[in-house]
Structures are given as C-alpha cells and as structure tokens.
PDB file of N, CA and C in Angstrom:
ATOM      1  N   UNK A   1      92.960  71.816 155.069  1.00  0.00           N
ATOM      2  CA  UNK A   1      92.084  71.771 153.910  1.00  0.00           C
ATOM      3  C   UNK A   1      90.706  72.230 154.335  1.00  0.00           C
ATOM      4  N   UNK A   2      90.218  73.050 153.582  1.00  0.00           N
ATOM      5  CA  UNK A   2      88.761  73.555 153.659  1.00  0.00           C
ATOM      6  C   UNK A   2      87.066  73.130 153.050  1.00  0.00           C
ATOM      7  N   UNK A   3      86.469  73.229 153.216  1.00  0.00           N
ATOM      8  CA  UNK A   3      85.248  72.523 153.008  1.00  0.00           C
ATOM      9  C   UNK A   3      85.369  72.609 150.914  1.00  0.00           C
ATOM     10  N   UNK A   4      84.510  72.087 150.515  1.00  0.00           N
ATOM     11  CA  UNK A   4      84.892  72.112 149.051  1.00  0.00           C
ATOM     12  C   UNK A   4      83.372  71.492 148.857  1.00  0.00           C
ATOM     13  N   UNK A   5      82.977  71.667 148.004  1.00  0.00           N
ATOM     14  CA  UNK A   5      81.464  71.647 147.007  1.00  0.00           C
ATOM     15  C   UNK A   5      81.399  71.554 145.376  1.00  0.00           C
ATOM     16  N   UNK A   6      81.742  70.892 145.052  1.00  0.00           N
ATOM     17  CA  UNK A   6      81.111  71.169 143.156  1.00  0.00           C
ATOM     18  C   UNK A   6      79.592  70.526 142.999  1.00  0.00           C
ATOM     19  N   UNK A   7      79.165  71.414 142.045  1.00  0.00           N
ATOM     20  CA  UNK A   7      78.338  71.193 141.782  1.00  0.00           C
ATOM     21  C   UNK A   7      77.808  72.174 140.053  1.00  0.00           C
ATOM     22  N   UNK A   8      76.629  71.784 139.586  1.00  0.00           N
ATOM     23  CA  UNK A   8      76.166  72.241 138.394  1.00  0.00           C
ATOM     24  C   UNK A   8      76.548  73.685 138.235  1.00  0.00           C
ATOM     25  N   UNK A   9      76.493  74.429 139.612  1.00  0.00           N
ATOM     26  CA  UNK A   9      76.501  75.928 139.515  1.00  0.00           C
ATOM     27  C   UNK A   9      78.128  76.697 139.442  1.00  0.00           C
ATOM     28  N   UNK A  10      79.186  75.203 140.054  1.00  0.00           N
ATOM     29  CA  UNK A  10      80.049  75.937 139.594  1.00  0.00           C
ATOM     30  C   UNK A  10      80.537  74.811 141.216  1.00  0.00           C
ATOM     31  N   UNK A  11      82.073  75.517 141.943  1.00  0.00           N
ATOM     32  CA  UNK A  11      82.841  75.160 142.805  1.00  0.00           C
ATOM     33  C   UNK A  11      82.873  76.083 144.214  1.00  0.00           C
ATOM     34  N   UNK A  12      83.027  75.771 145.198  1.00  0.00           N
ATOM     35  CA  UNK A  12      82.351  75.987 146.702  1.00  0.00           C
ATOM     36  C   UNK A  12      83.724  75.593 147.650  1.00  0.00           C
ATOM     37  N   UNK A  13      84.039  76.626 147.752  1.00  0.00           N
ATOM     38  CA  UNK A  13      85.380  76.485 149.222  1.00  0.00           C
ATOM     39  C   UNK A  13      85.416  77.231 150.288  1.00  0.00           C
ATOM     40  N   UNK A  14      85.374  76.598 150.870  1.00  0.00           N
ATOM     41  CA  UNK A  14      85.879  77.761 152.411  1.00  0.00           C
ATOM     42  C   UNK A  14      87.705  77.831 152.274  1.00  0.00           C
ATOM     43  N   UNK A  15      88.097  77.494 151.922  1.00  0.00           N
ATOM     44  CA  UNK A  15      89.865  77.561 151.825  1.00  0.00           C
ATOM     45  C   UNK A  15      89.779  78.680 150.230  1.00  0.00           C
ATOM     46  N   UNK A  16      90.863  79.312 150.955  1.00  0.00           N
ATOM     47  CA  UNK A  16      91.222  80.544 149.667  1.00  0.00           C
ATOM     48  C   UNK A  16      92.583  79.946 149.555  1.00  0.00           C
ATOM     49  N   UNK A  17      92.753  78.805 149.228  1.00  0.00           N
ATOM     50  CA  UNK A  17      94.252  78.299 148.324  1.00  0.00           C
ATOM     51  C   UNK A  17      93.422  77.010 147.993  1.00  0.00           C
ATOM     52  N   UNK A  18      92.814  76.582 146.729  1.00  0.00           N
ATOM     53  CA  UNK A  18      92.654  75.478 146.219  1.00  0.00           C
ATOM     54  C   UNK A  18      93.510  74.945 146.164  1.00  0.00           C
ATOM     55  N   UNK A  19      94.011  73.511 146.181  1.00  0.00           N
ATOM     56  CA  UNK A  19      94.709  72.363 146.207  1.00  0.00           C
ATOM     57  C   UNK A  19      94.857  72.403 144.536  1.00  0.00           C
ATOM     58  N   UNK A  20      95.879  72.393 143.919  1.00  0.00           N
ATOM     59  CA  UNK A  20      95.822  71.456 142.180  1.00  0.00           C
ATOM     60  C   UNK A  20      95.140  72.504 141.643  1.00  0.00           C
ATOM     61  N   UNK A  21      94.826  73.389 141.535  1.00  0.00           N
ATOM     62  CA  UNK A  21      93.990  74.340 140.736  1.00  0.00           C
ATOM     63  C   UNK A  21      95.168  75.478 140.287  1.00  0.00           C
ATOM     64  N   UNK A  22      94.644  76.132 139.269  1.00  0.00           N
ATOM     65  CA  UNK A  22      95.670  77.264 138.963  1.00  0.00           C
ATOM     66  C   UNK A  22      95.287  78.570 139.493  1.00  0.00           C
ATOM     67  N   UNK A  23      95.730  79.458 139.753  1.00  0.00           N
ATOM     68  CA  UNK A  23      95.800  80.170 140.046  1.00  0.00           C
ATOM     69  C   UNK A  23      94.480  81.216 139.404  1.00  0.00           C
ATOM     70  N   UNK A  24      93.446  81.310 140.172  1.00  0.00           N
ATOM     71  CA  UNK A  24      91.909  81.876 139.500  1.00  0.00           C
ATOM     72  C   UNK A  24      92.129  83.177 139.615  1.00  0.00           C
ATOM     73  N   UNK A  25      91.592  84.128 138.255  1.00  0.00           N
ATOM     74  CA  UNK A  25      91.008  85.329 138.139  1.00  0.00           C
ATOM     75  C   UNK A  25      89.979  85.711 139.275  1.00  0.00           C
ATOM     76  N   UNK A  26      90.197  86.793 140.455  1.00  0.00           N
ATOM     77  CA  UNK A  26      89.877  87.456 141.252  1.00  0.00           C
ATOM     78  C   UNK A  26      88.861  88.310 140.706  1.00  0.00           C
ATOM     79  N   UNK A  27      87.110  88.451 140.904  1.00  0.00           N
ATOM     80  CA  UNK A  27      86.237  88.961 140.248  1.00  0.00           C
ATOM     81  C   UNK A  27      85.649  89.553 141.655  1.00  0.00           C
ATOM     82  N   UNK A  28      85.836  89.732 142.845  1.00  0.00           N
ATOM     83  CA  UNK A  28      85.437  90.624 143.893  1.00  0.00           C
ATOM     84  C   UNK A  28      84.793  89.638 145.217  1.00  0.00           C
ATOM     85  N   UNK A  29      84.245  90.494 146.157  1.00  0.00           N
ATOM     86  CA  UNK A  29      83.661  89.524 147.326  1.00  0.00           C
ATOM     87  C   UNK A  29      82.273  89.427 146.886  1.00  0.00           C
ATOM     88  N   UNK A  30      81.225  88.602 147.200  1.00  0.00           N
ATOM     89  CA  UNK A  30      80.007  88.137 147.312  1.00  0.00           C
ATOM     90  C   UNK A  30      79.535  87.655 148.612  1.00  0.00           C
ATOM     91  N   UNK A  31      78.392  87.939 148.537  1.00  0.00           N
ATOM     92  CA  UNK A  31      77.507  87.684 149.771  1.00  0.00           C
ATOM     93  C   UNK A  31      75.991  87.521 149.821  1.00  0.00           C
ATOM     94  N   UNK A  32      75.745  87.130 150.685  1.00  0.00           N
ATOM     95  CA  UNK A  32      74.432  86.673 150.805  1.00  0.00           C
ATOM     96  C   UNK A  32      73.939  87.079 151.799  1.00  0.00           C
ATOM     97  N   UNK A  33      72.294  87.163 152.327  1.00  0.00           N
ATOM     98  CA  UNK A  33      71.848  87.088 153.531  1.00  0.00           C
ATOM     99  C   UNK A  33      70.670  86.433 153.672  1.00  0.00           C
ATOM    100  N   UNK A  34      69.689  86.253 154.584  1.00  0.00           N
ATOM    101  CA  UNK A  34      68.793  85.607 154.864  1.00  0.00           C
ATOM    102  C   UNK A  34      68.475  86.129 156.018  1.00  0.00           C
ATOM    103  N   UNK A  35      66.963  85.892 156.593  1.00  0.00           N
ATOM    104  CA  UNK A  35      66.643  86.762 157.403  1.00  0.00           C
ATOM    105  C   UNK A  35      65.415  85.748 158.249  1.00  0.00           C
ATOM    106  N   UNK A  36      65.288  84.798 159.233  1.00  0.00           N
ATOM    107  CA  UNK A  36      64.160  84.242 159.165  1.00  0.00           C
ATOM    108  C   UNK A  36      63.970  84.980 160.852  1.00  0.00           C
ATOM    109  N   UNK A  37      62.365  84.587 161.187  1.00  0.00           N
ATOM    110  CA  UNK A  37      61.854  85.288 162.368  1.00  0.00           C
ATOM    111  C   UNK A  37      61.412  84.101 163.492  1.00  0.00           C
ATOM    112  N   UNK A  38      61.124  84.272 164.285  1.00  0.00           N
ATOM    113  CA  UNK A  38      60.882  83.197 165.281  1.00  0.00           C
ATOM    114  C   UNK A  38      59.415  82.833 165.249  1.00  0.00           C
ATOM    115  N   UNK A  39      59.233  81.692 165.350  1.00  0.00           N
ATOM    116  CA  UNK A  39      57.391  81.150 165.293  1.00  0.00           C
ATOM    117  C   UNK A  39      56.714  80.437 166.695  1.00  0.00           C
ATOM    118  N   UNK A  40      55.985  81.365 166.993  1.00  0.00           N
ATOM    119  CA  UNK A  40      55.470  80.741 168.229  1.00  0.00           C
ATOM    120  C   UNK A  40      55.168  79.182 168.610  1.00  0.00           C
ATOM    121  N   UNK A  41      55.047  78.672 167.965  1.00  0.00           N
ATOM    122  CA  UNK A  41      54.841  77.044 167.934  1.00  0.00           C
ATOM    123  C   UNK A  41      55.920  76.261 168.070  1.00  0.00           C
ATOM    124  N   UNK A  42      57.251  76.387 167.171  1.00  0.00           N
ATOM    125  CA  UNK A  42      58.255  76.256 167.342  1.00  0.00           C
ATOM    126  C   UNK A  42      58.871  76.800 168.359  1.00  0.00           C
ATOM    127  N   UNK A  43      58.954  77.825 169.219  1.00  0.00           N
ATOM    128  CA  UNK A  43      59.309  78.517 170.396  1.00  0.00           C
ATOM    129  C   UNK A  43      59.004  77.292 171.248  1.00  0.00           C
ATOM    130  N   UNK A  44      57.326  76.703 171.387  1.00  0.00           N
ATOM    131  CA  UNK A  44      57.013  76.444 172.638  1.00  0.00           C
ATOM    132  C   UNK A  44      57.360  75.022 172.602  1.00  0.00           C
ATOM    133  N   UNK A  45      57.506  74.152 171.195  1.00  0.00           N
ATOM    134  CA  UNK A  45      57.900  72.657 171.608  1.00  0.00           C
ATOM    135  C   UNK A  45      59.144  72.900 171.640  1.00  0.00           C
ATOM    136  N   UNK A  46      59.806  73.988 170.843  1.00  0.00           N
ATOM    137  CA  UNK A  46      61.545  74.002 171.423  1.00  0.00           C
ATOM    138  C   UNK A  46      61.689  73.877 172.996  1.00  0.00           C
ATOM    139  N   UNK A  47      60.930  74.628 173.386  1.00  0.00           N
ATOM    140  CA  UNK A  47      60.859  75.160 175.212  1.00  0.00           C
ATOM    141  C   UNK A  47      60.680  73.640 175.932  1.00  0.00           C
ATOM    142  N   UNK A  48      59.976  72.953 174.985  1.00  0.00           N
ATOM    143  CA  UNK A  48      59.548  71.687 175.424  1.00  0.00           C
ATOM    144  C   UNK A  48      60.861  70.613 175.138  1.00  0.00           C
ATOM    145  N   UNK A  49      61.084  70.738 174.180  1.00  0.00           N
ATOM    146  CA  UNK A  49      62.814  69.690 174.123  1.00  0.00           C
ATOM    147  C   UNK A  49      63.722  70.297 175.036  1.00  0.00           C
ATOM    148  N   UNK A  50      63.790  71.538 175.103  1.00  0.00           N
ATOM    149  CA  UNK A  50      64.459  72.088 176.265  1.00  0.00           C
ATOM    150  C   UNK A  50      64.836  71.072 177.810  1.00  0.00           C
ATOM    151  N   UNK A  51      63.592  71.174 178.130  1.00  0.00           N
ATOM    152  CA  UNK A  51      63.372  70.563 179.599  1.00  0.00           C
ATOM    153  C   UNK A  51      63.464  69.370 179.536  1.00  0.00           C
ATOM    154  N   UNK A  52      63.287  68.394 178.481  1.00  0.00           N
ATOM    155  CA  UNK A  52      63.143  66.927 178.482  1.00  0.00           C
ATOM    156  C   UNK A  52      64.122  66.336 177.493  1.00  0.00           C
ATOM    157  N   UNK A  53      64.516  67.648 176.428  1.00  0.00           N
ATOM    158  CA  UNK A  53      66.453  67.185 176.138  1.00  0.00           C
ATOM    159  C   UNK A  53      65.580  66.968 174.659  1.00  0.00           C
ATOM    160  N   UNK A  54      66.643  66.834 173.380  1.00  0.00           N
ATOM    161  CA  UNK A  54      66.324  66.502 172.230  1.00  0.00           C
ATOM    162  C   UNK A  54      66.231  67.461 170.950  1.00  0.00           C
ATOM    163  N   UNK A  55      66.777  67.190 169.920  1.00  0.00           N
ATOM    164  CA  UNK A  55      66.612  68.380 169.185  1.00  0.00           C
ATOM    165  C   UNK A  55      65.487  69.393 168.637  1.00  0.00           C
ATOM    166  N   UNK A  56      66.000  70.695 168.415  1.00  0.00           N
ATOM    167  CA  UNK A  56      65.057  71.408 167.991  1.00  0.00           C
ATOM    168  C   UNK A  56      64.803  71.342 166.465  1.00  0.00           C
ATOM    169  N   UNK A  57      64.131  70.493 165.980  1.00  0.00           N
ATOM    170  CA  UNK A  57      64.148  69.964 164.494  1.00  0.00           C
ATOM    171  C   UNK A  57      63.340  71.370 163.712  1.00  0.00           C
ATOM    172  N   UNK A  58      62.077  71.862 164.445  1.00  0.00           N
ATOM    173  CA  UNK A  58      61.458  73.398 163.652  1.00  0.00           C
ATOM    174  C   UNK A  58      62.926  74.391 163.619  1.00  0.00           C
ATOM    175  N   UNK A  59      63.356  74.492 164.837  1.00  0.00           N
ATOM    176  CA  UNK A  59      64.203  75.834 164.005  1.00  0.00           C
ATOM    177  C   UNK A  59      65.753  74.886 163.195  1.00  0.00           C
ATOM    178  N   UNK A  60      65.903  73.982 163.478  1.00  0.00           N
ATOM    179  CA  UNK A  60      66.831  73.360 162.542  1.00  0.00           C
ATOM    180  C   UNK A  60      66.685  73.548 161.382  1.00  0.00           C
ATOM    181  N   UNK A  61      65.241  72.994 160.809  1.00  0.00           N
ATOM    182  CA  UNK A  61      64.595  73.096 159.840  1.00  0.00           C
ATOM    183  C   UNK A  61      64.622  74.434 159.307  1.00  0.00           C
ATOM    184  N   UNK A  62      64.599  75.436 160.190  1.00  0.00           N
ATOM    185  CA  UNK A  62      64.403  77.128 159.649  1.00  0.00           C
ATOM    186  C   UNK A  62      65.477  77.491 159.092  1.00  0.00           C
ATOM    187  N   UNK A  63      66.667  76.908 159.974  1.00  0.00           N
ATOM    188  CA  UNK A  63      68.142  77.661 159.680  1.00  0.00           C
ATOM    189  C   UNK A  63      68.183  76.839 158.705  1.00  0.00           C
ATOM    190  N   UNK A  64      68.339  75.968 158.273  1.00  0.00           N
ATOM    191  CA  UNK A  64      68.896  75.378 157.369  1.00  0.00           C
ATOM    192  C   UNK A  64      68.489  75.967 156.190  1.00  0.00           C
ATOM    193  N   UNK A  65      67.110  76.299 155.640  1.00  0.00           N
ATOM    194  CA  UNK A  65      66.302  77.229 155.036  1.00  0.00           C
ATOM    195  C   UNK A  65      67.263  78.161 154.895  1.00  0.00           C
ATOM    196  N   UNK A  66      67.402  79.044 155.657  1.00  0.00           N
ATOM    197  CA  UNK A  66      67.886  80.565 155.468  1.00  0.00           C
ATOM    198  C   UNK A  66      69.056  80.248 155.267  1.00  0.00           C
ATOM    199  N   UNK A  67      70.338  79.202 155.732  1.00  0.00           N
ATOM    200  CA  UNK A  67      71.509  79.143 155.286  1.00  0.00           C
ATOM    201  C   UNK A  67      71.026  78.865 153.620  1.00  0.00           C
ATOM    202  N   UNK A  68      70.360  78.001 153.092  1.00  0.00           N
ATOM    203  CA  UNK A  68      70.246  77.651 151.629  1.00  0.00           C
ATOM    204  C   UNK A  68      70.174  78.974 151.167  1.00  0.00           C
ATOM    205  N   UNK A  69      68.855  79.765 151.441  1.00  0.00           N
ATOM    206  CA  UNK A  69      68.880  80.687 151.099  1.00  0.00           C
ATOM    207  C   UNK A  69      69.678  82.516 150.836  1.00  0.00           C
ATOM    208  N   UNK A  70      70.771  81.908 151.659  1.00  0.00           N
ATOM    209  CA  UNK A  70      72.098  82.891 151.630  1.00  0.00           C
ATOM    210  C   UNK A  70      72.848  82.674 150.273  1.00  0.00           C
ATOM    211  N   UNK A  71      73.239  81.285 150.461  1.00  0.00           N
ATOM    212  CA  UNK A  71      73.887  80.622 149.622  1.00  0.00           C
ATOM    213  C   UNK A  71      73.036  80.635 148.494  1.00  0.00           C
ATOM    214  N   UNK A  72      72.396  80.436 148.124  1.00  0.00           N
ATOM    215  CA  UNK A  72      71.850  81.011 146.768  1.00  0.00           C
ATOM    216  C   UNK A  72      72.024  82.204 146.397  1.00  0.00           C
ATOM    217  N   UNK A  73      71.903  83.298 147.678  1.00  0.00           N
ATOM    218  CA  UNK A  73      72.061  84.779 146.951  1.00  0.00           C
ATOM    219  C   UNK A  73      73.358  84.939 146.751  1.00  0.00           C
ATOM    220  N   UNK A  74      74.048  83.914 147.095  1.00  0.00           N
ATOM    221  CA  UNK A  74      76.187  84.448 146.885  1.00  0.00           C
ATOM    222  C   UNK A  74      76.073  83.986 145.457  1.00  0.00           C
ATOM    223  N   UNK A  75      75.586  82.775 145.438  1.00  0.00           N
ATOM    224  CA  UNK A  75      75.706  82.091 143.989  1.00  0.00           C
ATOM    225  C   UNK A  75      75.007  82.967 142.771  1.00  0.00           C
ATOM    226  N   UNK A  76      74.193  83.385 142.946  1.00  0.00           N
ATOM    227  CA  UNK A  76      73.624  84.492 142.293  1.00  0.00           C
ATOM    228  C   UNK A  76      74.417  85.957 141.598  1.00  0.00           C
ATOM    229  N   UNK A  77      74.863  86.008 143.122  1.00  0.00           N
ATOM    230  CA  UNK A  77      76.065  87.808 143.265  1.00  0.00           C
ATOM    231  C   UNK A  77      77.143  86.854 142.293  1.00  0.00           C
ATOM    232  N   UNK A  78      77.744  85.825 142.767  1.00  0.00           N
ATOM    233  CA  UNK A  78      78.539  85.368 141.554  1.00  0.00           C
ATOM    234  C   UNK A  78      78.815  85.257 140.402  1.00  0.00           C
ATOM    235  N   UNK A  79      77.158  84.738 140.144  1.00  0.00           N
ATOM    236  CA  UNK A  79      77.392  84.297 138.809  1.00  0.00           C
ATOM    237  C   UNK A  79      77.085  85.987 137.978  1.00  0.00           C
ATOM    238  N   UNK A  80      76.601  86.904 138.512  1.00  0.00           N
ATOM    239  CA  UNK A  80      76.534  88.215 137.943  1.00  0.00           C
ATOM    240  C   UNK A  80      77.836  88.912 137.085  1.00  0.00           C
ATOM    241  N   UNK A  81      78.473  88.237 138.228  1.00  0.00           N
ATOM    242  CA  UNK A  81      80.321  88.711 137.776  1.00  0.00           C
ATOM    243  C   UNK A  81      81.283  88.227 137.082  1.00  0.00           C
ATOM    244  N   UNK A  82      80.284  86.938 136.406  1.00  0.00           N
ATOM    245  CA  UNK A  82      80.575  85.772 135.655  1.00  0.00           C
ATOM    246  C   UNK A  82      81.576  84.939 136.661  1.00  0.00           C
ATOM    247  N   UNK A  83      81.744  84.606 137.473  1.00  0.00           N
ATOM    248  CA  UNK A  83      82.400  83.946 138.221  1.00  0.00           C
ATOM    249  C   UNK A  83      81.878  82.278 137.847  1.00  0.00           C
ATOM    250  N   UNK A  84      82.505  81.234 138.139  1.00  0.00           N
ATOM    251  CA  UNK A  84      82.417  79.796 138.154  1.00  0.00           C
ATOM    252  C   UNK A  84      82.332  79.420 139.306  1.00  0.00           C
ATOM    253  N   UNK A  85      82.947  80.065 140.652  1.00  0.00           N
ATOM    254  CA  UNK A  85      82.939  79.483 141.701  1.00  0.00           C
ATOM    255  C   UNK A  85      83.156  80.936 142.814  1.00  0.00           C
ATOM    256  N   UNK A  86      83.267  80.100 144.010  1.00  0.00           N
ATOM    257  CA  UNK A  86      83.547  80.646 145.034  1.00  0.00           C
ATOM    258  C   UNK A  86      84.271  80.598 145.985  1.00  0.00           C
ATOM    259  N   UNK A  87      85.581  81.137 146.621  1.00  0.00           N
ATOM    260  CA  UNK A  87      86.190  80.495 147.223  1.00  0.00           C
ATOM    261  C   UNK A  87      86.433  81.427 148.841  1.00  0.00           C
ATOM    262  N   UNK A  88      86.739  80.674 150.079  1.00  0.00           N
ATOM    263  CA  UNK A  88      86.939  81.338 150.802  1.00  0.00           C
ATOM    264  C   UNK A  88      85.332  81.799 151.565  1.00  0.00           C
ATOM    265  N   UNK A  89      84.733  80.988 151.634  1.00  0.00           N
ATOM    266  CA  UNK A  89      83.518  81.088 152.141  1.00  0.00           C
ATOM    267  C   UNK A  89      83.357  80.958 153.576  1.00  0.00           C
ATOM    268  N   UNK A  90      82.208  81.806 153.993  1.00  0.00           N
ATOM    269  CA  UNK A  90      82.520  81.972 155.845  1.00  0.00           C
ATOM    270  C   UNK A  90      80.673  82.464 156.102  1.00  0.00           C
ATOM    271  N   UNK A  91      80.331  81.532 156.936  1.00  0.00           N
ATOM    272  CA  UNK A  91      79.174  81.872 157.264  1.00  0.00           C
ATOM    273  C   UNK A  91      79.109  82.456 158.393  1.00  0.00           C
ATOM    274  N   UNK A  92      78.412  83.245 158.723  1.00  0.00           N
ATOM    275  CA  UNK A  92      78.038  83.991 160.049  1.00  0.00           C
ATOM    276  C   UNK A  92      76.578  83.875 160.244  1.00  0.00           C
ATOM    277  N   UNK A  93      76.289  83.602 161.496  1.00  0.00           N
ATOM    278  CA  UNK A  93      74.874  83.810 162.607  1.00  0.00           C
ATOM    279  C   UNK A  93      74.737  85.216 163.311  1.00  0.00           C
ATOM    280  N   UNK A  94      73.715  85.505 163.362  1.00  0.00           N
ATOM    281  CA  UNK A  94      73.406  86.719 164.359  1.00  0.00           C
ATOM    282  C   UNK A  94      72.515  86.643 164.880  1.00  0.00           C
ATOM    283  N   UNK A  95      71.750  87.290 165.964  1.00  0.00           N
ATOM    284  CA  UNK A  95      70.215  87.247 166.576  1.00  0.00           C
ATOM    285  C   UNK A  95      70.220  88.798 166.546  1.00  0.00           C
ATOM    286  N   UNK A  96      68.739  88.724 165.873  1.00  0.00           N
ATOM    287  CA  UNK A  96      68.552  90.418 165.730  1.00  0.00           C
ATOM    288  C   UNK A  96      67.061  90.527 166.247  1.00  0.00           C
ATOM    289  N   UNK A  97      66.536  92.429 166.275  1.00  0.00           N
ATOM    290  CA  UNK A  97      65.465  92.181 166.683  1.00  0.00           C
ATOM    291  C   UNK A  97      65.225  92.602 168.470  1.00  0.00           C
ATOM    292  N   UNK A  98      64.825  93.585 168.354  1.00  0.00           N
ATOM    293  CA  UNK A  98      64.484  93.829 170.295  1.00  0.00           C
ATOM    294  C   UNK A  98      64.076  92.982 171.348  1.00  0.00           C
ATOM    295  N   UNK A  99      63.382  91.540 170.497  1.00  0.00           N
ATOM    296  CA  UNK A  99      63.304  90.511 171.868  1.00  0.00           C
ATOM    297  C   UNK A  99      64.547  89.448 170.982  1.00  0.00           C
ATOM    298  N   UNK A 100      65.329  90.173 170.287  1.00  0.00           N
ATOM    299  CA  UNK A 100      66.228  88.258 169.738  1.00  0.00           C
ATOM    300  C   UNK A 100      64.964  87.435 169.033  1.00  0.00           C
ATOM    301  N   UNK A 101      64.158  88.372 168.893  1.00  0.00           N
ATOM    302  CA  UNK A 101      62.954  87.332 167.678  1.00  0.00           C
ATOM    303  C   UNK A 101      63.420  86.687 166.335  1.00  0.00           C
ATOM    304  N   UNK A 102      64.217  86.971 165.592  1.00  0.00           N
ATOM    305  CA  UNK A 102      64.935  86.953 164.181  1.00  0.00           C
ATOM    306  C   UNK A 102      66.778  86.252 164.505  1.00  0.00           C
ATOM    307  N   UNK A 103      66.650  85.828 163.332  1.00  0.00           N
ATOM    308  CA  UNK A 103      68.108  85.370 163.050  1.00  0.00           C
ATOM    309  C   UNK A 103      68.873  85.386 161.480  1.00  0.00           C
ATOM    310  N   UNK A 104      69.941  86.220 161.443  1.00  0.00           N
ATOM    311  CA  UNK A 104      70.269  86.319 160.347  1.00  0.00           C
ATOM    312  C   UNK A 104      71.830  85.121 160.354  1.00  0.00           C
ATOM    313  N   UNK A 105      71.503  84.682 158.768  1.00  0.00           N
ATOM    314  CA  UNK A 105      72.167  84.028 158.282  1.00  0.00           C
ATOM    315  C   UNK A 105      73.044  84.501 157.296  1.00  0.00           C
ATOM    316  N   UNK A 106      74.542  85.235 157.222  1.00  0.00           N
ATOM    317  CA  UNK A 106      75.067  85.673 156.083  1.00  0.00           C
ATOM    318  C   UNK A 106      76.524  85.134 155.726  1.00  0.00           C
ATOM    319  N   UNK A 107      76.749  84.738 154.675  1.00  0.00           N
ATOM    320  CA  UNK A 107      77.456  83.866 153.857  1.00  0.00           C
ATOM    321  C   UNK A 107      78.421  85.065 153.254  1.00  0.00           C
ATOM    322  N   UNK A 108      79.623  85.164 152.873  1.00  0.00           N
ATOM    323  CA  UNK A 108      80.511  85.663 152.112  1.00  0.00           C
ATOM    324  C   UNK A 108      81.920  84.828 150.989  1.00  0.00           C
ATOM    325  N   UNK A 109      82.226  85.418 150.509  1.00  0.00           N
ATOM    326  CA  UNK A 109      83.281  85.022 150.362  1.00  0.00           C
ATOM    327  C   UNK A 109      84.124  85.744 148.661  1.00  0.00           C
ATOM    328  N   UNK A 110      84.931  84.630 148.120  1.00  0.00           N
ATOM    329  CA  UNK A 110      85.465  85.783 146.832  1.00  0.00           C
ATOM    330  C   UNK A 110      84.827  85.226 145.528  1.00  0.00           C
ATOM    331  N   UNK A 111      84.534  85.839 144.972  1.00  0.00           N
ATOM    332  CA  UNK A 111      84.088  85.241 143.446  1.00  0.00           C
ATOM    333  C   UNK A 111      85.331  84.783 142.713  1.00  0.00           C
ATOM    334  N   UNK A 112      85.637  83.334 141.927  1.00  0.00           N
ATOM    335  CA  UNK A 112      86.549  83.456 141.171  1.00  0.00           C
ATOM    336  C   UNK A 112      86.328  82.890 139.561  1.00  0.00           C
ATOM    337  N   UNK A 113      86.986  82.817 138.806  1.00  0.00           N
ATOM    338  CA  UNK A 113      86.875  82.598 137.265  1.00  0.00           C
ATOM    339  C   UNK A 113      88.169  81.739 136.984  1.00  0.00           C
ATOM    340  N   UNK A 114      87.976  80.406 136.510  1.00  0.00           N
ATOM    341  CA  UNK A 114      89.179  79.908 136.560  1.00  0.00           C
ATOM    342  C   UNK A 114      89.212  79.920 134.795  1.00  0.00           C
TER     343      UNK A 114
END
C-alpha cells in the first residue's frame, strides 16, 4: 500500500492501484518543480551541527518549502486537466549548480478523474 492524502484539493497517492476505488479516467502525467539555493548562514551552523551532531533544521526547513512548493505546482497542472486527484506520485531530489549550491525538488505523477 502506498502513501495516500485527501484533502480539500482532491486525493494524493503514491500507489497507481487505489484500494476500493473504481477504476479512474486517465487525464495525463503532472509535475512539479521547485528550485531552492543554498544560504550562507545556514551552510555555516549546518557545518556546525555537522561536527557536534544534530539536525539541520535551516535546510530542513528549506526542503520542506520547495517539496510544498512542487506539490502545489502538480496540484495546479492537475487541476488544469480537471483532474480530482493524483495518483502514483514520486518525488525526486537533485543537487544542481557548479558548486552543488541549489537543490531541486520535483514531484510527478498521473492526473486522475474519478
């Protein structure tokens, strides 16, 4: 079984076979991205939990940001296509950028219409 979400905007799966559901109208893939950059301040107390152990709560705080912000742009690409939900969702990380300064956050998955 796969992650699952309802909410106001509609239904949220990482599994592409809903449980009990009928069989949904296929309206295409959707995606998202997000794009955040690295902040010197956060670099240097990260550098600092580093050595003395403990989480990095600034860039926690960042990603979490830019994952929301993926996920809004799928929900968006969705609802364009009139879709209700989304199923089959898969996030990906990257480090981009000539020093690995940036990190992209991109979300996919299928639009469906039940």
């Amino acid at each position: 079984m796969g992650w699952f979400s309802k909410s106001r905007d509609g239904f949220f799966l990482s599994t592409t076979t809903p449980p009990g559901i009928e069989m949904p109208q296929y309206l295409g893939v959707v995606h998202g991205e997000a794009i955040i950059g690295a902040n010197i301040f956060r670099d240097l107390f990260s550098s600092v939990r580093d050595v003395v152990g403990g989480r990095a709560g600034g860039y926690e705080r960042a990603l979490s940001g830019a994952r929301d912000a993926a996920l809004e742009d799928l929900i968006e690409a969705a609802r364009e296509l009139g879709a209700n939900g989304v199923i089959g969702i898969d996030f990906d990380y990257e480090v981009l950028g000539e020093t690995n300064g940036m990190m992209m956050v991109a979300v996919s998955g299928t639009a469906v219409k039940l």
